[in-house]
N, C-alpha and C. Protein backbone atom coordinates (compact mmCIF):
# COMPACT_ATOMS: atom_id res chain seq x y z
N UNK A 1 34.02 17.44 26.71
CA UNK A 1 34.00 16.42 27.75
C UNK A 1 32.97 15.36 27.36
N UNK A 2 33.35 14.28 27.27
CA UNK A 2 32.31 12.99 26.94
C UNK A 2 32.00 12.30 28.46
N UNK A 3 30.65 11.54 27.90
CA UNK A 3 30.55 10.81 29.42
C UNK A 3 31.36 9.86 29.64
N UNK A 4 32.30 9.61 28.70
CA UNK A 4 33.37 8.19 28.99
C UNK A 4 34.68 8.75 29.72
N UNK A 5 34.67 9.79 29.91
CA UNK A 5 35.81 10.54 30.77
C UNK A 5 35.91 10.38 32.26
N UNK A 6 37.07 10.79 32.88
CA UNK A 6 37.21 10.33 33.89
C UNK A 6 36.39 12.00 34.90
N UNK A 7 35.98 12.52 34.03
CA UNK A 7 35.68 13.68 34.41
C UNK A 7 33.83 13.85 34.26
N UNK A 8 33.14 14.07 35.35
CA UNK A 8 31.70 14.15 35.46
C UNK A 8 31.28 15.30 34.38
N UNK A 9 30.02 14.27 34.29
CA UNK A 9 29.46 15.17 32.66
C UNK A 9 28.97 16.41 32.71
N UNK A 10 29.25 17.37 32.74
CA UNK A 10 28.22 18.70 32.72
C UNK A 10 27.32 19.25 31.19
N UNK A 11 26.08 18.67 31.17
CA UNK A 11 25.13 18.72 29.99
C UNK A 11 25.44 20.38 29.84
N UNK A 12 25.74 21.24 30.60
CA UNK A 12 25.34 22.42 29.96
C UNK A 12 26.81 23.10 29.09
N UNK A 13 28.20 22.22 29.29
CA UNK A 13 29.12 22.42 28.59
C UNK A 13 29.00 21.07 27.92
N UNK A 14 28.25 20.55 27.23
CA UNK A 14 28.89 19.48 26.31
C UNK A 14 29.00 20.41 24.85
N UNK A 15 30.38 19.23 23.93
CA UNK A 15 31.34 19.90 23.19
C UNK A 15 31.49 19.03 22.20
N UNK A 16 31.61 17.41 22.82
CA UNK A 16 31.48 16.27 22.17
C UNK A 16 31.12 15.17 22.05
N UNK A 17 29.44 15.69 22.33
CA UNK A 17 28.85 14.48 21.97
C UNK A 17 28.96 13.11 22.70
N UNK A 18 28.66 12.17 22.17
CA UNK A 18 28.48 10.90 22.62
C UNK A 18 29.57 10.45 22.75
N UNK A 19 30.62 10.59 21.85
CA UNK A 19 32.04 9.56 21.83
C UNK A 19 32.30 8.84 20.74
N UNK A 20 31.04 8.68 19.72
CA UNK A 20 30.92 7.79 18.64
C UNK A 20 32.33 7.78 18.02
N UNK A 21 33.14 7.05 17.63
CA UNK A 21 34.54 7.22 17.15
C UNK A 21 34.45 7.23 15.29
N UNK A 22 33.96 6.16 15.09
CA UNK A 22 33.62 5.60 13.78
C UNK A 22 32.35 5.94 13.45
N UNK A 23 32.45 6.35 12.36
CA UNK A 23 30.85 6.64 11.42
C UNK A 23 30.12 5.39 11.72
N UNK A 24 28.56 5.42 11.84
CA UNK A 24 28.15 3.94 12.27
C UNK A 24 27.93 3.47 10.44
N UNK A 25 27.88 4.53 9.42
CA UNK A 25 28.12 3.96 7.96
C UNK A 25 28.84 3.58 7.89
N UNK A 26 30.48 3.43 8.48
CA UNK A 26 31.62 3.00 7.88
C UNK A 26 31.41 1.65 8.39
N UNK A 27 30.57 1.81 9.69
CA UNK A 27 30.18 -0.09 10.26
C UNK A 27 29.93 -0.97 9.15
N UNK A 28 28.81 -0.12 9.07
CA UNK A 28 27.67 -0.80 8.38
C UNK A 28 28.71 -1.24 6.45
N UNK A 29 29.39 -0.67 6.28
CA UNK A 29 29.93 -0.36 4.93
C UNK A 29 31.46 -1.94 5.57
N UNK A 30 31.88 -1.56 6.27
CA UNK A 30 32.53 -3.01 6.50
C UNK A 30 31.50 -4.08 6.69
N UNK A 31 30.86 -4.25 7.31
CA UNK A 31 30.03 -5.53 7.56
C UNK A 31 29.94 -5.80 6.09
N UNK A 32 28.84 -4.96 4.93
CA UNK A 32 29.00 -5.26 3.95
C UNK A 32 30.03 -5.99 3.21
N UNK A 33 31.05 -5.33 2.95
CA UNK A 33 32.51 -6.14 2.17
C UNK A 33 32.90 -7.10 2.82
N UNK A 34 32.49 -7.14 3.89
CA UNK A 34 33.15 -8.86 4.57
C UNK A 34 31.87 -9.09 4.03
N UNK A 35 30.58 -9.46 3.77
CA UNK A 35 29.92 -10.03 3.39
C UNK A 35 30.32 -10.09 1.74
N UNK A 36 30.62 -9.38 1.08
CA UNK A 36 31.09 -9.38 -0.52
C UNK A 36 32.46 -9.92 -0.72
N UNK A 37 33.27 -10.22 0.50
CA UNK A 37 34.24 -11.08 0.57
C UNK A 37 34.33 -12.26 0.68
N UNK A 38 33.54 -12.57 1.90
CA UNK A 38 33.16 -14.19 2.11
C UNK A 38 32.65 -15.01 1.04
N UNK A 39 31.62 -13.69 -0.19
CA UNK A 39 31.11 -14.44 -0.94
C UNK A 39 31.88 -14.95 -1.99
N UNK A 40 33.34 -14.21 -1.96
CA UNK A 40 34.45 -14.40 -3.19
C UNK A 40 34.93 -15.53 -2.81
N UNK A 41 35.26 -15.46 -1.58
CA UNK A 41 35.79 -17.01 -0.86
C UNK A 41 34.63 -18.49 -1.18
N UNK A 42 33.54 -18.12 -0.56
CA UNK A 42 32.76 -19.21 -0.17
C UNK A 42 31.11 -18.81 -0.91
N UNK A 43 30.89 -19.37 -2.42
CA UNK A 43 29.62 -18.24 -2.80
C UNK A 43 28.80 -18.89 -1.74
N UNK A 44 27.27 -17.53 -1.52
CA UNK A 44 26.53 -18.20 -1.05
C UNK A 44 25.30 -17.61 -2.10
N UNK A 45 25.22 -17.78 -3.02
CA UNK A 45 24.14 -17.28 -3.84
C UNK A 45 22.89 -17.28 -3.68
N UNK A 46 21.95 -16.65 -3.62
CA UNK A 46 20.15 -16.64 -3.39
C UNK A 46 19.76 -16.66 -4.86
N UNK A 47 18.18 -17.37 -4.51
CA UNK A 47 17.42 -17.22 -5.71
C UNK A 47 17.05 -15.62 -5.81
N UNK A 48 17.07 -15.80 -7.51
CA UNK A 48 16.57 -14.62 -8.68
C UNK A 48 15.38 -14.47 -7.68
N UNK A 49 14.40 -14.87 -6.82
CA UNK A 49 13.05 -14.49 -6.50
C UNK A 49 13.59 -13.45 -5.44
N UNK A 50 14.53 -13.35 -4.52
CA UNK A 50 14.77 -11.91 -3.56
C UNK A 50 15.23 -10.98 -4.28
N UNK A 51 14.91 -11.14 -5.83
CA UNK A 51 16.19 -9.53 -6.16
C UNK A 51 15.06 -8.08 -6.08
N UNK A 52 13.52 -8.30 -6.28
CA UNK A 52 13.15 -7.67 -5.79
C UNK A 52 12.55 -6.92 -4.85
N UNK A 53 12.01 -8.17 -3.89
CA UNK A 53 12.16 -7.80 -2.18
C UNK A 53 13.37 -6.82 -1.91
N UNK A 54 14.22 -7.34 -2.25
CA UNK A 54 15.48 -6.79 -1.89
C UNK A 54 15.49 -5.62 -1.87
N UNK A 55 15.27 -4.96 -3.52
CA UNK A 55 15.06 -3.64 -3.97
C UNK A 55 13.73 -2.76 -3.20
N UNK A 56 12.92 -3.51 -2.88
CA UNK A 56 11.88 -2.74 -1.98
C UNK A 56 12.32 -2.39 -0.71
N UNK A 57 12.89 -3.25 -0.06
CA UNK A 57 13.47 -3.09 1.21
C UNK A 57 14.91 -1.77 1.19
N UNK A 58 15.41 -1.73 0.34
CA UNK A 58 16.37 -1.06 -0.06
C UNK A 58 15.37 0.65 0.14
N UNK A 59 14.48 0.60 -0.33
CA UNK A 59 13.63 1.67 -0.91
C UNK A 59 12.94 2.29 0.56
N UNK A 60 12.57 1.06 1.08
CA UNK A 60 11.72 1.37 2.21
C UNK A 60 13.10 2.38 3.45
N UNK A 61 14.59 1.49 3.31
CA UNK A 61 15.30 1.98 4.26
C UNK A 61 15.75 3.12 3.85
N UNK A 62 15.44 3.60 2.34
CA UNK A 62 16.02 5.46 2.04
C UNK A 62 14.75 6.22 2.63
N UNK A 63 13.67 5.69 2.78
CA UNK A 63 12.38 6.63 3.04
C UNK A 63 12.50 6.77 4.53
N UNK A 64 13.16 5.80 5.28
CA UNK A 64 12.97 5.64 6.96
C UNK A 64 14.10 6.70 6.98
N UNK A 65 15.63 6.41 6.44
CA UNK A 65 16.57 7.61 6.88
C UNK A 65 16.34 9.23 6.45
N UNK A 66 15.15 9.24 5.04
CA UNK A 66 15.49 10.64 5.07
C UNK A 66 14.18 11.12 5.61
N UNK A 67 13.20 10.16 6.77
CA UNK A 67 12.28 11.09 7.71
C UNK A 67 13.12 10.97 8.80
N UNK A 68 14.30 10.35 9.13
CA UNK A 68 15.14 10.38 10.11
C UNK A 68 15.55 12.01 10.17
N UNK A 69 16.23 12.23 9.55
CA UNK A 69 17.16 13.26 8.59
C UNK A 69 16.14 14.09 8.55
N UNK A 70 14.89 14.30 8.39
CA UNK A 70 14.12 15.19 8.03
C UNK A 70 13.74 16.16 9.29
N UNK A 71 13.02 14.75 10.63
CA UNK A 71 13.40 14.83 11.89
C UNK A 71 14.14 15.84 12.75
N UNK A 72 15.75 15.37 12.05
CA UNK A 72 17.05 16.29 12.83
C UNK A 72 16.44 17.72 12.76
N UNK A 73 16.72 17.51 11.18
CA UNK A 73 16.59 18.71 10.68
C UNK A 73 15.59 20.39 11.25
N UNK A 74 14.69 19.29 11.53
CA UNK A 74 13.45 20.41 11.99
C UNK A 74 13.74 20.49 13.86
N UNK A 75 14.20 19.06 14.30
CA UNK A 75 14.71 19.88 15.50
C UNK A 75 16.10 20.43 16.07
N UNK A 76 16.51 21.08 14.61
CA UNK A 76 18.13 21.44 14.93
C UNK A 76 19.00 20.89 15.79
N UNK A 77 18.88 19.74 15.84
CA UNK A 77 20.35 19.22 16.32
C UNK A 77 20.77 18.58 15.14
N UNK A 78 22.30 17.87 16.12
CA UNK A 78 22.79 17.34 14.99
C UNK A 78 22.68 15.68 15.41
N UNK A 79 22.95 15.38 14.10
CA UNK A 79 22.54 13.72 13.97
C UNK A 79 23.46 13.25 13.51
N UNK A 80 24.99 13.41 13.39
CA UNK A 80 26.18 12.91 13.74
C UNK A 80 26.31 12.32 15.13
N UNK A 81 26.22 11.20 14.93
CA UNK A 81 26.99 10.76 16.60
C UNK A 81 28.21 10.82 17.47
N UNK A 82 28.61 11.69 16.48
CA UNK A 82 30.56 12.11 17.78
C UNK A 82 29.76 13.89 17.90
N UNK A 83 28.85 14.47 17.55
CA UNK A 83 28.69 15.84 17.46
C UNK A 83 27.45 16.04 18.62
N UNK A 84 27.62 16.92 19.58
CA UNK A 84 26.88 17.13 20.82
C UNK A 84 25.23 16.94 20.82
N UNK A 85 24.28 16.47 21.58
CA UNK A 85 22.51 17.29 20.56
C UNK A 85 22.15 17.83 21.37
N UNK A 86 21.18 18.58 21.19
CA UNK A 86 20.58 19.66 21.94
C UNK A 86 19.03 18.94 22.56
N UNK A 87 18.49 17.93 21.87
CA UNK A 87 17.16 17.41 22.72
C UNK A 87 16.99 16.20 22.15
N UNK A 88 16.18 15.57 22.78
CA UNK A 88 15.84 14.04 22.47
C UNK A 88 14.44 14.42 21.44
N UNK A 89 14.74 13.54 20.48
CA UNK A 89 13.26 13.30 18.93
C UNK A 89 12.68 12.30 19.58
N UNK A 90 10.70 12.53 20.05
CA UNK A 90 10.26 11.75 20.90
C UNK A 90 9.10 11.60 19.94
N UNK A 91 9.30 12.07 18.30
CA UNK A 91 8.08 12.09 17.54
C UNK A 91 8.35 11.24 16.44
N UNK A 92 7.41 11.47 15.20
CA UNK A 92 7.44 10.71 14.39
C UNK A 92 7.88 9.22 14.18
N UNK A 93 8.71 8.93 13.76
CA UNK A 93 9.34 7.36 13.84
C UNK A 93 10.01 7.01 14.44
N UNK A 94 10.96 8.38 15.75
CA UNK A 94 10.86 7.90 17.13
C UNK A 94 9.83 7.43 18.31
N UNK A 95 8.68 7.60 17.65
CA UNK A 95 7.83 7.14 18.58
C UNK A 95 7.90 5.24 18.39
N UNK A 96 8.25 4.91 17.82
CA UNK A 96 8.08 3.81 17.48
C UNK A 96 9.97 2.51 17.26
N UNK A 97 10.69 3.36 17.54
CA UNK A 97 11.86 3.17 17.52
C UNK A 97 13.02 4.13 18.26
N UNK A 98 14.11 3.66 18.94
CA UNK A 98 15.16 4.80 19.40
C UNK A 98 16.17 4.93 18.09
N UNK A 99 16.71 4.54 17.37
CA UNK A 99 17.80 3.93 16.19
C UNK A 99 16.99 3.98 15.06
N UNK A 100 15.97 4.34 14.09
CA UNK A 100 15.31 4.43 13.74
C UNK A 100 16.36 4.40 12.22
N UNK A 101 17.69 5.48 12.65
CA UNK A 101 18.31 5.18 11.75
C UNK A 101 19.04 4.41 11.39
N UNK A 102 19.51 3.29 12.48
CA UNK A 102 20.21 2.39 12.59
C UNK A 102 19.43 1.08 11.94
N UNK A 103 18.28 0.87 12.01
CA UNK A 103 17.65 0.40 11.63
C UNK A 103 17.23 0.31 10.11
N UNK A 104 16.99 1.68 9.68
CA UNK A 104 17.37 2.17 8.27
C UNK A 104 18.24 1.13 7.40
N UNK A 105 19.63 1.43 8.43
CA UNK A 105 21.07 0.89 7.53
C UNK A 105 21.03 -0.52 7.47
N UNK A 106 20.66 -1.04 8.55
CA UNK A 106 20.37 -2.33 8.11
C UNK A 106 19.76 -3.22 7.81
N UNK A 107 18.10 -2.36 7.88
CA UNK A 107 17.29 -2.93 6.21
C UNK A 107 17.98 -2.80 5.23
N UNK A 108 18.21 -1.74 4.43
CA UNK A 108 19.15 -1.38 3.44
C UNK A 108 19.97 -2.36 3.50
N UNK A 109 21.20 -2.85 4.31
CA UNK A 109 21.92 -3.69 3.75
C UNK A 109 20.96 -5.20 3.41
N UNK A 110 20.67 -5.59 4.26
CA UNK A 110 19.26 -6.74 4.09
C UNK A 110 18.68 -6.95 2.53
N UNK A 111 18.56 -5.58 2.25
CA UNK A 111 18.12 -5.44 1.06
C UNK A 111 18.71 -5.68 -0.03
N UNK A 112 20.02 -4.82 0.40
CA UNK A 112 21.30 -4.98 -1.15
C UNK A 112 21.66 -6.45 -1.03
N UNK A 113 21.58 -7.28 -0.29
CA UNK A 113 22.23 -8.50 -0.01
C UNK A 113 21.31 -9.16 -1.04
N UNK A 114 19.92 -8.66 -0.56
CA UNK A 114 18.77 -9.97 -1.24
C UNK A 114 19.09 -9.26 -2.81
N UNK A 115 19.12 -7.97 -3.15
CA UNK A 115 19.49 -7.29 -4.23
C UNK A 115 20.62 -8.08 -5.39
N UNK A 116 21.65 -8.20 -4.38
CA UNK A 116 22.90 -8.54 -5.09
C UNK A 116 22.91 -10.22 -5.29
N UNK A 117 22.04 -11.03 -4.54
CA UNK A 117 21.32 -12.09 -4.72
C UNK A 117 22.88 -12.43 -3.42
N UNK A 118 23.10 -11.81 -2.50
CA UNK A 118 24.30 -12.56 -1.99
C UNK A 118 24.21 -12.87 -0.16
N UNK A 119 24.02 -13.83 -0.22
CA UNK A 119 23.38 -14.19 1.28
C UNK A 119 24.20 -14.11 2.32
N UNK A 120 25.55 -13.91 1.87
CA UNK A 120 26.54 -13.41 2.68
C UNK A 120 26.46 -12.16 3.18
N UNK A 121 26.15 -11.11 2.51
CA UNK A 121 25.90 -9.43 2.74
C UNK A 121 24.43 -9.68 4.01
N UNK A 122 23.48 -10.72 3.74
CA UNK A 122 22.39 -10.55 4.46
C UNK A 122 23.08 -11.30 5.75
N UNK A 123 23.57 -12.04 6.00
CA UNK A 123 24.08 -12.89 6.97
C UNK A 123 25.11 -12.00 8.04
N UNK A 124 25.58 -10.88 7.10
CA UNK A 124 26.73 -10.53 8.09
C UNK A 124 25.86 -8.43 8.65
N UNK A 125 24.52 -9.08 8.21
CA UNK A 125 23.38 -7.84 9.01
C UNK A 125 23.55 -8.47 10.33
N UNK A 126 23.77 -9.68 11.15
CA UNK A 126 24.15 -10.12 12.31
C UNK A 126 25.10 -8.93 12.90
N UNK A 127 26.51 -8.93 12.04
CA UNK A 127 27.42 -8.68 12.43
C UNK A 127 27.40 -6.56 12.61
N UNK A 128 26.14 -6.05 11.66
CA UNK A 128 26.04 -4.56 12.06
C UNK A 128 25.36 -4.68 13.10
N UNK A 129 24.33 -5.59 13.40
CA UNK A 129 23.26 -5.16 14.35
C UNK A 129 23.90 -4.92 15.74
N UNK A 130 25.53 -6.10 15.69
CA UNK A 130 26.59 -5.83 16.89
C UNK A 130 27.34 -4.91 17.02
N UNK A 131 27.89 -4.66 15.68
CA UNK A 131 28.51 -3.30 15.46
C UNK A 131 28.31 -1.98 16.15
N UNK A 132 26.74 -1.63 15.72
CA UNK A 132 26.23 -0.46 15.88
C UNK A 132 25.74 -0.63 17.38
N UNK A 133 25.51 -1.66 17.92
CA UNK A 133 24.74 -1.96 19.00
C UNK A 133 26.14 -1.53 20.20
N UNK A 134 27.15 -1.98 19.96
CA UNK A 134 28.40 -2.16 20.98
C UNK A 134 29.16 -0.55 20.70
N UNK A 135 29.56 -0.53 19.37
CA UNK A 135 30.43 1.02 18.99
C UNK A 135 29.35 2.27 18.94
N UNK A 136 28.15 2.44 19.10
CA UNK A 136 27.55 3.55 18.91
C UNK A 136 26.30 3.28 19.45
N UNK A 137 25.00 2.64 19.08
CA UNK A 137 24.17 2.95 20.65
C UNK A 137 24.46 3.05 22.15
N UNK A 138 25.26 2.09 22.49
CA UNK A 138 25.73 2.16 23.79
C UNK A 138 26.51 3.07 24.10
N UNK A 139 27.18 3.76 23.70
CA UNK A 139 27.49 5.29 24.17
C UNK A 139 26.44 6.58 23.74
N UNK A 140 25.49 5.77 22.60
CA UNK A 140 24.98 6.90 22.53
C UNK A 140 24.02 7.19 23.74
N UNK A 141 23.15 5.77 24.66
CA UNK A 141 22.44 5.81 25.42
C UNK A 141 23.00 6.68 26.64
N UNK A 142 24.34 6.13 27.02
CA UNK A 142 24.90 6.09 28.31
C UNK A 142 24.98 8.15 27.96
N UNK A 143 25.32 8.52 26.97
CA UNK A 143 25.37 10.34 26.73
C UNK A 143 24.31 11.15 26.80
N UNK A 144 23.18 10.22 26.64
CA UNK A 144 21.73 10.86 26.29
C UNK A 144 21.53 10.67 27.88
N UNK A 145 21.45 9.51 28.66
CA UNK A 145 21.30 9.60 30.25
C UNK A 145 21.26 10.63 30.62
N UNK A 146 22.83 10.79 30.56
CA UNK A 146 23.83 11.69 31.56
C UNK A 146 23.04 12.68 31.29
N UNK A 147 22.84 13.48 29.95
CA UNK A 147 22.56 14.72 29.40
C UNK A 147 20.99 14.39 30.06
N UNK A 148 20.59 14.14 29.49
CA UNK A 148 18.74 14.26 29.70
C UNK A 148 17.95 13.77 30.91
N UNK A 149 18.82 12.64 31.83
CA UNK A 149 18.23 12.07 32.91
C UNK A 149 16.79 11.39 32.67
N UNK A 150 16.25 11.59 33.57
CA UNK A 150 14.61 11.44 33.64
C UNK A 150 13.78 11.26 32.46
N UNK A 151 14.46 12.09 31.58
CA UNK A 151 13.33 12.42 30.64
C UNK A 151 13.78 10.93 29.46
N UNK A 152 15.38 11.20 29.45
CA UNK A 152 15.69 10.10 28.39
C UNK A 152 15.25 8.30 29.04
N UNK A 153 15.38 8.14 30.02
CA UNK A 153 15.19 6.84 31.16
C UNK A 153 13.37 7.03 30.45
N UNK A 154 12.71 7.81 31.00
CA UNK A 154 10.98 7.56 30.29
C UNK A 154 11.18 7.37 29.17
N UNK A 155 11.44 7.44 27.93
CA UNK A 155 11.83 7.48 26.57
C UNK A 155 12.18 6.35 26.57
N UNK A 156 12.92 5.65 27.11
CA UNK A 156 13.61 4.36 27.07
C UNK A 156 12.88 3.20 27.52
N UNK A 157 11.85 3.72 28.35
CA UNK A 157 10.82 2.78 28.97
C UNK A 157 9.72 2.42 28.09
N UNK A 158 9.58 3.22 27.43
CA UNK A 158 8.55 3.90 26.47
C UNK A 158 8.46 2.84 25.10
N UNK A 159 9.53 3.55 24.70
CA UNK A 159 10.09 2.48 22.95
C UNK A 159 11.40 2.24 22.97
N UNK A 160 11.04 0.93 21.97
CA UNK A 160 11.98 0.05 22.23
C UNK A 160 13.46 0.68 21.33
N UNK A 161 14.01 -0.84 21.38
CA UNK A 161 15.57 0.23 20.92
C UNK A 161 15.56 -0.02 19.53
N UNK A 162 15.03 -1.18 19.14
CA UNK A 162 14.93 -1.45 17.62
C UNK A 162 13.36 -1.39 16.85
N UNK A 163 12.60 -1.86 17.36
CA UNK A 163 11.33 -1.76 16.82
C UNK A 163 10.72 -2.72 17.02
């Protein structure tokens, strides 16, 4: 039972999660190619000086997802967003972010864009930040509510959604 059902949520039978439909990578992995598309159509080339920003930023967003990931890990849930969780992460680099991994993905792309010298890939980080923001935080919030109440609403008051 999801909270998008016409049927009231009961946290102590949830089965599936948030609702997430689409991987929020496969978002993030289209936004990209329309950005590596546009650039076939229309270049928008960057200077040789972002190719290594780029690569740092790239670096910085594998270190943020695998203390994300590291995170799950130690508090056994799962960190698939169509797959149920068992508690809200109110530590480490959630203290400082809700999406922490969402955020991740789109430094990383930010990065490969300035990487690939292609300002199109960085331009269409617009278009994940909507992506992920419309197809998967927003159900993920509205699931974490239902499930956690009180506790997730303080959490939310607390830190922000991006950083």
């Amino acid at each position: 039972m999801t909270v998008h059902s016409d049927q009231p949520f009961d946290p102590d039978n949830d089965k599936c999660g948030p609702g997430v439909r689409v991987p929020p990578p496969m978002m993030v992995a289209g936004s990209i190619l329309l950005g590596v598309g546009l650039n076939l159509i229309v270049p928008l080339t960057l200077s040789t000086l972002v190719y290594w920003p780029g690569v740092f930023l790239m670096a910085v967003a594998v270190c943020l997802a695998l203390a994300c990931v590291w995170q799950f890990w130690r508090a056994k849930t799962h960190i698939e967003p169509w797959q149920p969780t068992s508690r809200i992460i109110v530590s480490g680099v959630y203290r400082f972010s809700r999406n922490p991994i969402y955020l991740a993905m789109f430094v990383f792309q930010v990065g490969l864009g300035l990487w690939l010298l292609n300002g199109w890939v960085v331009l269409c980080g617009s278009v994940t930040l909507r992506l992920l923001s419309y197809f998967a935080i927003r159900k993920e919030e509205a699931y974490l509510l239902a499930k956690f109440g009180d506790d997730y609403q303080t959490y939310m008051q607390q830190v922000r959604r991006w950083f």
